[in-house]
N, C-alpha and C. Protein backbone atom coordinates (compact mmCIF):
# COMPACT_ATOMS: atom_id res chain seq x y z
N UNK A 1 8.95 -16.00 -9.39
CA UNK A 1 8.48 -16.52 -8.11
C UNK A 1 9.41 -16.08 -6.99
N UNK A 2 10.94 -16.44 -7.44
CA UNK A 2 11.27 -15.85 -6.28
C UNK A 2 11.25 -14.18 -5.85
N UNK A 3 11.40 -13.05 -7.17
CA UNK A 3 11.18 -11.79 -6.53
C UNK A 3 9.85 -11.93 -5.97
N UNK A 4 8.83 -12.07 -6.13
CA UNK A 4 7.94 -12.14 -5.21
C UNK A 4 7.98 -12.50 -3.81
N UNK A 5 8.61 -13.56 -3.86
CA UNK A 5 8.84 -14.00 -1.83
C UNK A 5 9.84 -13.43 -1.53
N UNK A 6 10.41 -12.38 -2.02
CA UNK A 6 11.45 -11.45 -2.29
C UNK A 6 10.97 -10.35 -1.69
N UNK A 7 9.87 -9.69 -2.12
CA UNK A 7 9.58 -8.40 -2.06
C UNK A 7 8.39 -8.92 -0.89
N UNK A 8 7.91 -9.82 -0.76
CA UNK A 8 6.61 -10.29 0.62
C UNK A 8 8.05 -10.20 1.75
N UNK A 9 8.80 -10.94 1.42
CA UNK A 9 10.13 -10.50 2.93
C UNK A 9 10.55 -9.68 3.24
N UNK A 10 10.49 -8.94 2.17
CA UNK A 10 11.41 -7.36 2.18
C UNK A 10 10.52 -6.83 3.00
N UNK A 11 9.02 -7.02 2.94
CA UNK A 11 7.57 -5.94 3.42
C UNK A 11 7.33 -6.40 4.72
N UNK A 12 7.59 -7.63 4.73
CA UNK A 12 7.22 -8.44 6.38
C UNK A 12 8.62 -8.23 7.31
N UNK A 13 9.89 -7.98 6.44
CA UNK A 13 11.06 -7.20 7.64
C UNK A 13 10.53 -6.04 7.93
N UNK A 14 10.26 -5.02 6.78
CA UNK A 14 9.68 -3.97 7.40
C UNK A 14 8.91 -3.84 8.21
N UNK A 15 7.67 -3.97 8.03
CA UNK A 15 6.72 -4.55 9.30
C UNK A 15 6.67 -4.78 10.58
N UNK A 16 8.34 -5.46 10.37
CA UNK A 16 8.72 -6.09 12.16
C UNK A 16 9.45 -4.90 12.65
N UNK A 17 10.37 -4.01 11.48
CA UNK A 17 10.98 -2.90 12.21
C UNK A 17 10.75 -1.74 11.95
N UNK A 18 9.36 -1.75 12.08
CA UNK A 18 8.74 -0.54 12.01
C UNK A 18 7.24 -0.26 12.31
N UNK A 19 7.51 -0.23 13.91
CA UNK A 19 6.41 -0.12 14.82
C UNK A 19 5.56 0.53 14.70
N UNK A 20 4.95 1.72 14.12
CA UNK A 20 3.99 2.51 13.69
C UNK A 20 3.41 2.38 12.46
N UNK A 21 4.15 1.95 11.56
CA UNK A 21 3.58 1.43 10.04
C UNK A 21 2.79 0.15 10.72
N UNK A 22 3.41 -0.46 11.23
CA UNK A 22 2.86 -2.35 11.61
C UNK A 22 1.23 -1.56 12.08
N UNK A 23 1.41 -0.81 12.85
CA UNK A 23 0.10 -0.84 13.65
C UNK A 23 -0.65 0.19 12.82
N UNK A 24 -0.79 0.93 11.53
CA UNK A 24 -1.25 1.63 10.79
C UNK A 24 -1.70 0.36 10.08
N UNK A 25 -1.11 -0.74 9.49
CA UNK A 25 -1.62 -1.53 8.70
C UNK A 25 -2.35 -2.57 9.45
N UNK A 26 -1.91 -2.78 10.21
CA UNK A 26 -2.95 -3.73 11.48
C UNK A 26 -4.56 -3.05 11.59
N UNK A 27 -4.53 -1.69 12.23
CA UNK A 27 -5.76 -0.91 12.22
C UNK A 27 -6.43 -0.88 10.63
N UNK A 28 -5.45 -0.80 9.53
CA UNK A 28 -6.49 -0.68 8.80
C UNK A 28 -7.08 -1.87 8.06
N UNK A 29 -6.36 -2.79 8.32
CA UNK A 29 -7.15 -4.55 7.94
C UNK A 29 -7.94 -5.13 9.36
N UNK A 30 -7.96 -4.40 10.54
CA UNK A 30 -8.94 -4.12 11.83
C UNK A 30 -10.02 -3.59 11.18
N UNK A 31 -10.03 -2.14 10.56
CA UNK A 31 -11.26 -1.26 10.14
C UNK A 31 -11.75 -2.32 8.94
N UNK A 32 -11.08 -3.10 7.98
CA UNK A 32 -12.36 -3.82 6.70
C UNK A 32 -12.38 -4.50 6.86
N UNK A 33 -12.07 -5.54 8.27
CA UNK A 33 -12.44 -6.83 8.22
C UNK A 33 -14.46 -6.54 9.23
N UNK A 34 -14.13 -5.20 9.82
CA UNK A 34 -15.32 -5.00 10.52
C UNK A 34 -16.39 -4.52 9.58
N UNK A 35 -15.97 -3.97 8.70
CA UNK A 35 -16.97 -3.04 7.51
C UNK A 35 -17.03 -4.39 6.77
N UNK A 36 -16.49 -5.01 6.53
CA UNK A 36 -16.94 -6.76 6.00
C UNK A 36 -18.41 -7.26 6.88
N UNK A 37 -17.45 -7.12 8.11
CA UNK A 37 -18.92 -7.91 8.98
C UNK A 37 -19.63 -6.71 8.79
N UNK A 38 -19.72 -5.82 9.13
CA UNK A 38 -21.24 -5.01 9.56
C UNK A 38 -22.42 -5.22 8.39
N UNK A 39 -21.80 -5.06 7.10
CA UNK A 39 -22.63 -5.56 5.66
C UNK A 39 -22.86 -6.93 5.38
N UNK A 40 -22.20 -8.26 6.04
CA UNK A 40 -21.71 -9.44 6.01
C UNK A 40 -23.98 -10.29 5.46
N UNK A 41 -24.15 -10.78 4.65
CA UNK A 41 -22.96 -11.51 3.59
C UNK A 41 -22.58 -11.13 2.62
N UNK A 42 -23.70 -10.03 2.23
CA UNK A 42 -23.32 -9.75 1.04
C UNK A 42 -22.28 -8.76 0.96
N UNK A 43 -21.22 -8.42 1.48
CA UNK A 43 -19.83 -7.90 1.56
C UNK A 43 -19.08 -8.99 1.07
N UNK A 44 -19.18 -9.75 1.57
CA UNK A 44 -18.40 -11.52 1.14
C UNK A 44 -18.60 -11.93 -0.12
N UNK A 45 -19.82 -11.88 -0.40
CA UNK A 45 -20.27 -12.35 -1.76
C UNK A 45 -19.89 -10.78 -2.98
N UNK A 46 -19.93 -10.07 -2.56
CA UNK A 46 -19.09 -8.66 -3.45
C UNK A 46 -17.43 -9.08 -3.26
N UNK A 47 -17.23 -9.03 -2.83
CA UNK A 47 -15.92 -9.39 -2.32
C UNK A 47 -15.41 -10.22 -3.57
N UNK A 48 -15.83 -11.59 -3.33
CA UNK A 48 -15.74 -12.54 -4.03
C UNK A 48 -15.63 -12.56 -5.23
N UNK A 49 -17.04 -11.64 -5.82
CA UNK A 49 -17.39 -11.61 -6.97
C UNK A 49 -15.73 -10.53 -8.03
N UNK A 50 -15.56 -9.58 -6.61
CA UNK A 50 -14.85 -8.52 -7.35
C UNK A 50 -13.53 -9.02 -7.06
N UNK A 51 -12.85 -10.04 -6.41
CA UNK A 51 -11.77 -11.08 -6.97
C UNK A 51 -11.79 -11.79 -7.80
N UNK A 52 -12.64 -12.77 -8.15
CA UNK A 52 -12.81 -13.17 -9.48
C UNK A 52 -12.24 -12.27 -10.72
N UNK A 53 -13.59 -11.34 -10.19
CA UNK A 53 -13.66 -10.11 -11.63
C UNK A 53 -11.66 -9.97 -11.96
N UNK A 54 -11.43 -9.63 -11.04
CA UNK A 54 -9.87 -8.94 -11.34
C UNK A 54 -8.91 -10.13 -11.48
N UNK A 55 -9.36 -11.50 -10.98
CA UNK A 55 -8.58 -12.90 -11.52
C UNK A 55 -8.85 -12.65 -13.32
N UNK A 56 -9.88 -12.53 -13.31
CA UNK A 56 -10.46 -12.80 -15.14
C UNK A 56 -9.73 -11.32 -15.49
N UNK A 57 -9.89 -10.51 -14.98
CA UNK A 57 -9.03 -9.79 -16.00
C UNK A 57 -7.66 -9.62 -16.36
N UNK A 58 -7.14 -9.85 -15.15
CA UNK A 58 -5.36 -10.28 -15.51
C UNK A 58 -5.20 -10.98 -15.86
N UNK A 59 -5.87 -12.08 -16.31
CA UNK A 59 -5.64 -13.46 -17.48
C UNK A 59 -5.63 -12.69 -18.34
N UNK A 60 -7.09 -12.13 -18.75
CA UNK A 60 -7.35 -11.65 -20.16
C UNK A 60 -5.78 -11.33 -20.62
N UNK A 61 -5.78 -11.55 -22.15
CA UNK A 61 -5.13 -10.59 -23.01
C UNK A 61 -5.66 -10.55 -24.65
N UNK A 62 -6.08 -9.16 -24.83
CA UNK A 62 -6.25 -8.82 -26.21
C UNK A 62 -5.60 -9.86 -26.82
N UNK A 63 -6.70 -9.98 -28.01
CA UNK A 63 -6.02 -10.74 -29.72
C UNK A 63 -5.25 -9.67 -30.03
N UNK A 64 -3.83 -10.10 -30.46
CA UNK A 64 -2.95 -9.57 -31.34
C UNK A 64 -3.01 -10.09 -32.71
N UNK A 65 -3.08 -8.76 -33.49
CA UNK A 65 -2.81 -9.08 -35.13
C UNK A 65 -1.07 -9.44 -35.30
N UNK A 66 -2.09 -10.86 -36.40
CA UNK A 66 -0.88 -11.61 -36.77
C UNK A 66 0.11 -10.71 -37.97
């Protein structure tokens, strides 16, 4: 848990000092939050479905032989 809020701080300092990346990643969560709406609902409801999907699969784990 903590490398994680580890490595989200490490990415959000960057972010702050580094003015052209910030606004490369700004524009491009600008460009799919609009390609969300323009298809909207069923972008949302894909969306959804294909978070789930990838929740259920990183649970999964193969049966191991005993």
């Amino acid at each position: 848990m903590i490398r994680a809020l580890a490595l989200i701080g490490f990415g959000g300092g960057f972010l702050m000092i580094s003015p052209p990346f910030r606004m490369t990643v700004l524009h491009g969560i600008d460009s799919a939050v609009n390609t969300l709406n323009a298809y909207s609902p069923l972008s949302y409801i894909v969306l959804g479905i294909v978070l789930l999907g990838g929740a259920a699969a990183s649970v999964y784990s193969p049966p191991r032989p005993h």
